[in-house]
N, C-alpha and C. Protein backbone atom coordinates (compact mmCIF):
# COMPACT_ATOMS: atom_id res chain seq x y z
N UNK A 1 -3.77 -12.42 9.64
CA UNK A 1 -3.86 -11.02 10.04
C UNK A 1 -3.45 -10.90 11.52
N UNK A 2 -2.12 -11.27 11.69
CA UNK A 2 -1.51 -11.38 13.55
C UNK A 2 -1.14 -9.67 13.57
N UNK A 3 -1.63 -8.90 14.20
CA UNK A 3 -0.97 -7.28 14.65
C UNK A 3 -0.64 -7.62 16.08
N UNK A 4 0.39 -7.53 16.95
CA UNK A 4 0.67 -7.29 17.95
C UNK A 4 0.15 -5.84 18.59
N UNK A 5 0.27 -5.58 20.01
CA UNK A 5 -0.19 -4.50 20.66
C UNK A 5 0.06 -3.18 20.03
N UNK A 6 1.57 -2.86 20.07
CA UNK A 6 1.84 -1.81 19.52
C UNK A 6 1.42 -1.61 18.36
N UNK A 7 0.88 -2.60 17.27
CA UNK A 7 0.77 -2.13 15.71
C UNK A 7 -1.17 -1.77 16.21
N UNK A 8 -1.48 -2.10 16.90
CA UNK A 8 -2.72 -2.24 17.20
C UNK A 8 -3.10 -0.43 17.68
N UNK A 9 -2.66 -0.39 18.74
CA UNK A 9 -2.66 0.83 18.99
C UNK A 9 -2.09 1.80 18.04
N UNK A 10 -1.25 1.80 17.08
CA UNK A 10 -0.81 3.17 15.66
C UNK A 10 -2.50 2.60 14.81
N UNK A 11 -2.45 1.41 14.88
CA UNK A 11 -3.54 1.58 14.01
C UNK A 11 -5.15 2.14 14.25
N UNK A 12 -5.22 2.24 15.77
CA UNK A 12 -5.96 2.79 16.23
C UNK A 12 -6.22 4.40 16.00
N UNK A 13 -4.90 4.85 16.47
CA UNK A 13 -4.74 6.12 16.63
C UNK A 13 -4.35 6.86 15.32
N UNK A 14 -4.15 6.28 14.31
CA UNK A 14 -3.20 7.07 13.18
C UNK A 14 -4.28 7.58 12.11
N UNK A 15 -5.52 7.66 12.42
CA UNK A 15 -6.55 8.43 11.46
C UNK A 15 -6.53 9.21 12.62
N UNK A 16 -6.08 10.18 13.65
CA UNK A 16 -6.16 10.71 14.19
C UNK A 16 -5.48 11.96 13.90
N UNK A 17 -4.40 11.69 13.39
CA UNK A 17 -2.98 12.63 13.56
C UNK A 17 -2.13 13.06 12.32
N UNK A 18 -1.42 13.70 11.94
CA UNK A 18 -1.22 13.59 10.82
C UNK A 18 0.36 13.73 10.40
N UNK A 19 1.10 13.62 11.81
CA UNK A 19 2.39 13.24 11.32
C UNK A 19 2.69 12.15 12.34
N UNK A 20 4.20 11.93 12.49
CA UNK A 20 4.28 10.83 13.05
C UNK A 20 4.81 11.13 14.56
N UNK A 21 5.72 12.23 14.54
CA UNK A 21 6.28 12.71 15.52
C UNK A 21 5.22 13.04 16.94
N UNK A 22 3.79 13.59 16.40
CA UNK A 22 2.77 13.44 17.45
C UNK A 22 2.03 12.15 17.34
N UNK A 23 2.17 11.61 16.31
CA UNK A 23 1.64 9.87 16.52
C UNK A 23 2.74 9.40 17.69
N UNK A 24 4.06 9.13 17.69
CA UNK A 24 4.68 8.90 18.71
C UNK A 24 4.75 9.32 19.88
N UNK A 25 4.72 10.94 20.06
CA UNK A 25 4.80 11.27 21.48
C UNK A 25 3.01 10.99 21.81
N UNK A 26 2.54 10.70 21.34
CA UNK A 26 0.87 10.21 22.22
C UNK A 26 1.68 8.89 22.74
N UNK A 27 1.72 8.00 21.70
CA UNK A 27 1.84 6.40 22.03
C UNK A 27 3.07 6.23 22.96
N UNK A 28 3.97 7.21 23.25
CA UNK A 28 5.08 6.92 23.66
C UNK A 28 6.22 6.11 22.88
N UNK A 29 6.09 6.21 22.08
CA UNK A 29 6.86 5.25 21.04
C UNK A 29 7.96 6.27 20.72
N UNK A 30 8.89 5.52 20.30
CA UNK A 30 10.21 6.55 18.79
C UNK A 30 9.53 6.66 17.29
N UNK A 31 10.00 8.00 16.87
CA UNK A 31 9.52 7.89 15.88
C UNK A 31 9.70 7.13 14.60
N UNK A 32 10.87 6.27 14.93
CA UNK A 32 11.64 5.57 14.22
C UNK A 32 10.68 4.20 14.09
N UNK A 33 10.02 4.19 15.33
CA UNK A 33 9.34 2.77 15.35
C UNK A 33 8.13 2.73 15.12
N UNK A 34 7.30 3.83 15.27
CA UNK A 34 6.03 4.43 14.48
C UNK A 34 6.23 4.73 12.84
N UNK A 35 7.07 4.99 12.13
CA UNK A 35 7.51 4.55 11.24
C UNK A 35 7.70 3.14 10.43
N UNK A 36 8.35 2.75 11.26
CA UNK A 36 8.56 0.92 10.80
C UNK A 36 7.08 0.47 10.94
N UNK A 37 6.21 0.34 12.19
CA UNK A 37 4.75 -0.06 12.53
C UNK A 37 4.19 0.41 11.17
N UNK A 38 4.08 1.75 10.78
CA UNK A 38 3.18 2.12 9.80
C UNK A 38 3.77 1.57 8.39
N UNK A 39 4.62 1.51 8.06
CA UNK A 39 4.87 1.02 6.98
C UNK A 39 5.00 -0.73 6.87
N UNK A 40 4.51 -0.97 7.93
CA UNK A 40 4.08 -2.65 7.74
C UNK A 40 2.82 -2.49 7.74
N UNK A 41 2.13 -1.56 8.43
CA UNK A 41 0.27 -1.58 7.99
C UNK A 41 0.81 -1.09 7.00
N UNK A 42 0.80 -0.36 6.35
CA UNK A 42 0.91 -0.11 4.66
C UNK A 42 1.25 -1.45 3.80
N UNK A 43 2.38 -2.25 3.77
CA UNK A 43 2.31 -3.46 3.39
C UNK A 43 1.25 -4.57 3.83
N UNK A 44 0.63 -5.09 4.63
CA UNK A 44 -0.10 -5.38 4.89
C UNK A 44 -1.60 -5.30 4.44
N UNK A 45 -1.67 -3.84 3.83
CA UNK A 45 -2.96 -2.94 3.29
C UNK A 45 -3.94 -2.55 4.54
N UNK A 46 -3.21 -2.66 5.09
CA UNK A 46 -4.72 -1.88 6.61
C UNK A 46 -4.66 -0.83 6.43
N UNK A 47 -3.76 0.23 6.09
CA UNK A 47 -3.70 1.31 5.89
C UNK A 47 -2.63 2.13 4.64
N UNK A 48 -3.56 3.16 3.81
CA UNK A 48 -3.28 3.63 3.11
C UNK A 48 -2.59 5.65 3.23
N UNK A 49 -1.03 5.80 3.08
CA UNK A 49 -0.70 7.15 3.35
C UNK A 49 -1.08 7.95 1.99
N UNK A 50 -1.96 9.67 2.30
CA UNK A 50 -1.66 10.37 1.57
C UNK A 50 -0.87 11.66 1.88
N UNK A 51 -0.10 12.63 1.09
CA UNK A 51 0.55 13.66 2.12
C UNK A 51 -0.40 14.19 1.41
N UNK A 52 -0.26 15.66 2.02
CA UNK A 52 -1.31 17.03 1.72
C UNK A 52 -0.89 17.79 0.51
N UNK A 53 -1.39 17.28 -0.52
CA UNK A 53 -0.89 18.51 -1.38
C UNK A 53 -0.80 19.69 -1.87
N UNK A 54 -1.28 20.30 -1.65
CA UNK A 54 -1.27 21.95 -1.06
C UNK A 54 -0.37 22.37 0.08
N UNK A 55 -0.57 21.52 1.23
CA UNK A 55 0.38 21.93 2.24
C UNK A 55 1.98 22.19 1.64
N UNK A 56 2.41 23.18 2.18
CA UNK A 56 4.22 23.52 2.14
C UNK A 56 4.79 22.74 3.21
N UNK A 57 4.17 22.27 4.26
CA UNK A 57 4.87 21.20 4.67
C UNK A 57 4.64 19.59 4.76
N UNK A 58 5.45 19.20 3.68
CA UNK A 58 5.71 17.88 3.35
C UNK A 58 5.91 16.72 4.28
N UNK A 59 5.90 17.07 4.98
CA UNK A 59 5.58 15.87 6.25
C UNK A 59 4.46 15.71 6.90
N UNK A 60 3.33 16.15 6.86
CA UNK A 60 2.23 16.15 7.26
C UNK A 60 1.06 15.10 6.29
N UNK A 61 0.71 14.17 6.97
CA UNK A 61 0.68 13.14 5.48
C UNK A 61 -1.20 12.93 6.55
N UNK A 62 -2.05 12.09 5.86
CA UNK A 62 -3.19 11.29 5.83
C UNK A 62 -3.17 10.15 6.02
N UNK A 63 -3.20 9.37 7.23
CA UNK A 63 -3.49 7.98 7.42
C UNK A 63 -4.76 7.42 7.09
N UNK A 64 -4.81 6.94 6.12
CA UNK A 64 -6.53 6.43 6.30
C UNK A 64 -6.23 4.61 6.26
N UNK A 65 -7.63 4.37 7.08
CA UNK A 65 -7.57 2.87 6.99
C UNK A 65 -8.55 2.27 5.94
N UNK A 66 -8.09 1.30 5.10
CA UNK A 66 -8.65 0.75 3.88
C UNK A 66 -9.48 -0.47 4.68
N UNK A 67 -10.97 -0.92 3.83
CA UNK A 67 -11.51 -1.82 4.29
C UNK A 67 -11.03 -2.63 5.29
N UNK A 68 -9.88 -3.40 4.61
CA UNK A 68 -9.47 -4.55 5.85
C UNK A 68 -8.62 -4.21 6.64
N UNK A 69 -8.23 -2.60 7.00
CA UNK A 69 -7.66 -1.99 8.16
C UNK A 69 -9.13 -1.92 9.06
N UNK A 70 -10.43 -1.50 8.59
CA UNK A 70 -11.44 -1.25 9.38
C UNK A 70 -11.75 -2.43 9.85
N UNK A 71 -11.69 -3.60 9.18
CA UNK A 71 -12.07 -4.87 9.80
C UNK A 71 -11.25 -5.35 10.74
N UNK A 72 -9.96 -5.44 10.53
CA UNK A 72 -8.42 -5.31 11.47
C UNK A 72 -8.94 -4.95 12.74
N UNK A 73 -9.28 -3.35 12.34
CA UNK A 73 -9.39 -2.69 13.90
C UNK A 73 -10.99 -3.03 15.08
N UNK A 74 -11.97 -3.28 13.71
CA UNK A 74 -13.21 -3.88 14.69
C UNK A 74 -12.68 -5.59 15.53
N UNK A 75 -12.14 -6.43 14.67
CA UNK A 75 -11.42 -7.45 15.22
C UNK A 75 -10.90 -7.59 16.39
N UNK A 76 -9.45 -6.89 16.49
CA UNK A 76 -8.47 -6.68 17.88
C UNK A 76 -9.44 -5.46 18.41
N UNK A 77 -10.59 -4.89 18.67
CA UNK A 77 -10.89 -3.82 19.13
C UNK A 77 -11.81 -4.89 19.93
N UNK A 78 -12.30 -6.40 19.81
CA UNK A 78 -13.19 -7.06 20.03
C UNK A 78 -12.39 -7.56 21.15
N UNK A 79 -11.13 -8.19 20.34
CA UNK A 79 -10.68 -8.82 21.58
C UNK A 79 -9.79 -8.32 22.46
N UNK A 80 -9.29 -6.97 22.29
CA UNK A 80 -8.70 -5.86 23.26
C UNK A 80 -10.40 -6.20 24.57
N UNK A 81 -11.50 -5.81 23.98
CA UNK A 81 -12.63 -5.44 25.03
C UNK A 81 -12.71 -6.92 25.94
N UNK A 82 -12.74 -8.04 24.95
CA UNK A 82 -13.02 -9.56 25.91
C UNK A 82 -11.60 -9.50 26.74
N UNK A 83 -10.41 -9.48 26.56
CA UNK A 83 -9.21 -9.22 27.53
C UNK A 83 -9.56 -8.69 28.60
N UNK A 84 -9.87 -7.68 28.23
CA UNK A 84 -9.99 -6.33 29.68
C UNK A 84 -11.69 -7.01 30.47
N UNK A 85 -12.52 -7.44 29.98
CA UNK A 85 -13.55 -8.02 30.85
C UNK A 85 -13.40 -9.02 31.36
N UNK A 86 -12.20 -9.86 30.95
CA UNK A 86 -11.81 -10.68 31.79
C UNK A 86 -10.89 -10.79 32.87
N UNK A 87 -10.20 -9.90 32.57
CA UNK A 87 -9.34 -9.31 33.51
C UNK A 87 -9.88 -8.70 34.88
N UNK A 88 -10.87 -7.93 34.15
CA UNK A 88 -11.96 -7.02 35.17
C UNK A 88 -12.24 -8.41 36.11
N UNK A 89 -13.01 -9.27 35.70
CA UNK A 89 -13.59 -10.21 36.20
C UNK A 89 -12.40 -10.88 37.65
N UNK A 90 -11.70 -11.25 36.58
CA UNK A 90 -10.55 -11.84 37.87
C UNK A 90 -10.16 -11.03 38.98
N UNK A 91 -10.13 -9.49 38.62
CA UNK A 91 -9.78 -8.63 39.40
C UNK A 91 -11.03 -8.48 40.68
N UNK A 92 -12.16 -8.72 40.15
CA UNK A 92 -13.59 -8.52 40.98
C UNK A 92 -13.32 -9.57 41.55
N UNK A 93 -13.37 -10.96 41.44
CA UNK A 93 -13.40 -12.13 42.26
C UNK A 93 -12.23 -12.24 43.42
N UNK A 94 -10.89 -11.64 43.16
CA UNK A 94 -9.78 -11.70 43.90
C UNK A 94 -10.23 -10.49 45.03
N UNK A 95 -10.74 -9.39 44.63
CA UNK A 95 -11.28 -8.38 45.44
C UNK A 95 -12.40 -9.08 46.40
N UNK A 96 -13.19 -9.67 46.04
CA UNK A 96 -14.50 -10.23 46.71
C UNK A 96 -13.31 -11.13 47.61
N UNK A 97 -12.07 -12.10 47.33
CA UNK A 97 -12.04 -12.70 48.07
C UNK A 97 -11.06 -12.43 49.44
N UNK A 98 -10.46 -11.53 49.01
CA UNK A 98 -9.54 -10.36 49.94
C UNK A 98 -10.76 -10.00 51.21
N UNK A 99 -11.66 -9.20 50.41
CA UNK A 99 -12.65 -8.58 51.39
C UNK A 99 -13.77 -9.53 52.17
N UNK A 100 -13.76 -10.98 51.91
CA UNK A 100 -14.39 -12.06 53.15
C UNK A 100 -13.05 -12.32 53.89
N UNK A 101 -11.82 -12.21 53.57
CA UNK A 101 -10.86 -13.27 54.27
C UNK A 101 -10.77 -11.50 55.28
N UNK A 102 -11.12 -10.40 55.15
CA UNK A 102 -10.58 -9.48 55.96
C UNK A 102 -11.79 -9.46 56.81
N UNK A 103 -13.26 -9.64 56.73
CA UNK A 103 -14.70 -9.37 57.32
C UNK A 103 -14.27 -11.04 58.43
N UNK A 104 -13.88 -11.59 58.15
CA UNK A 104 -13.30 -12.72 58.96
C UNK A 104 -12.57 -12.39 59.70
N UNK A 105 -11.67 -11.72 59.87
CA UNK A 105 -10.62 -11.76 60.95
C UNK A 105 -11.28 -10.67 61.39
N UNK A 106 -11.93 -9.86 61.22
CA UNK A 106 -13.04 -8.76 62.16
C UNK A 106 -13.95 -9.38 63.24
N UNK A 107 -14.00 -10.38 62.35
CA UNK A 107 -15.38 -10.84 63.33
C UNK A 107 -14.26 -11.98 64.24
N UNK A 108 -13.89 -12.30 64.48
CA UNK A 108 -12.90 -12.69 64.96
C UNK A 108 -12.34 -12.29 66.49
């Protein structure tokens, strides 16, 4: 179950929205490639499309995510959070060490 960033983020966002054209302009993506992304979560089974049937316009469809799309997204949603706290972390320690090497040349 490897999703790279970008499939990570449509899969985040795509029970959100209900076509693709505003699935893309959020993500910044083409719609061409929010397309391709979603129809590999569809192969994949993370996610299942319905369109609206009642609606008169036929492009307005239902992303829903199937069990192992929800597990998918608690997964990379785990390690999206350990990334960024570690990051945080490095970012705090490089800050702490900027701000003795500058309290040094003050006192100085």
């Amino acid at each position: 179950m490897k999703l790279d960033e970008e499939s990570f983020e449509v899969l985040r966002k795509a029970e959100l929205t209900n076509n693709q054209k505003s699935l893309a302009d959020e993500l910044g993506y083409s719609v061409g490639k929010v397309n391709y992304i979603l129809k590999a979560l569809v192969e994949k089974g993370f996610i299942k499309i319905e369109n609206f049937a009642n609606n008169k316009n036929k492009k307005q469809y239902r992303y829903l995510l199937t069990p192992l799309g929800i597990k998918a997204k608690i997964e990379l949603t785990e390690k999206f959070m350990k990334r960024k706290k570690q990051e945080y972390e490095e970012l705090r320690l490089e800050f702490e060490y900027y701000e003795k090497i500058q309290n040094e040349r003050m006192i100085q």
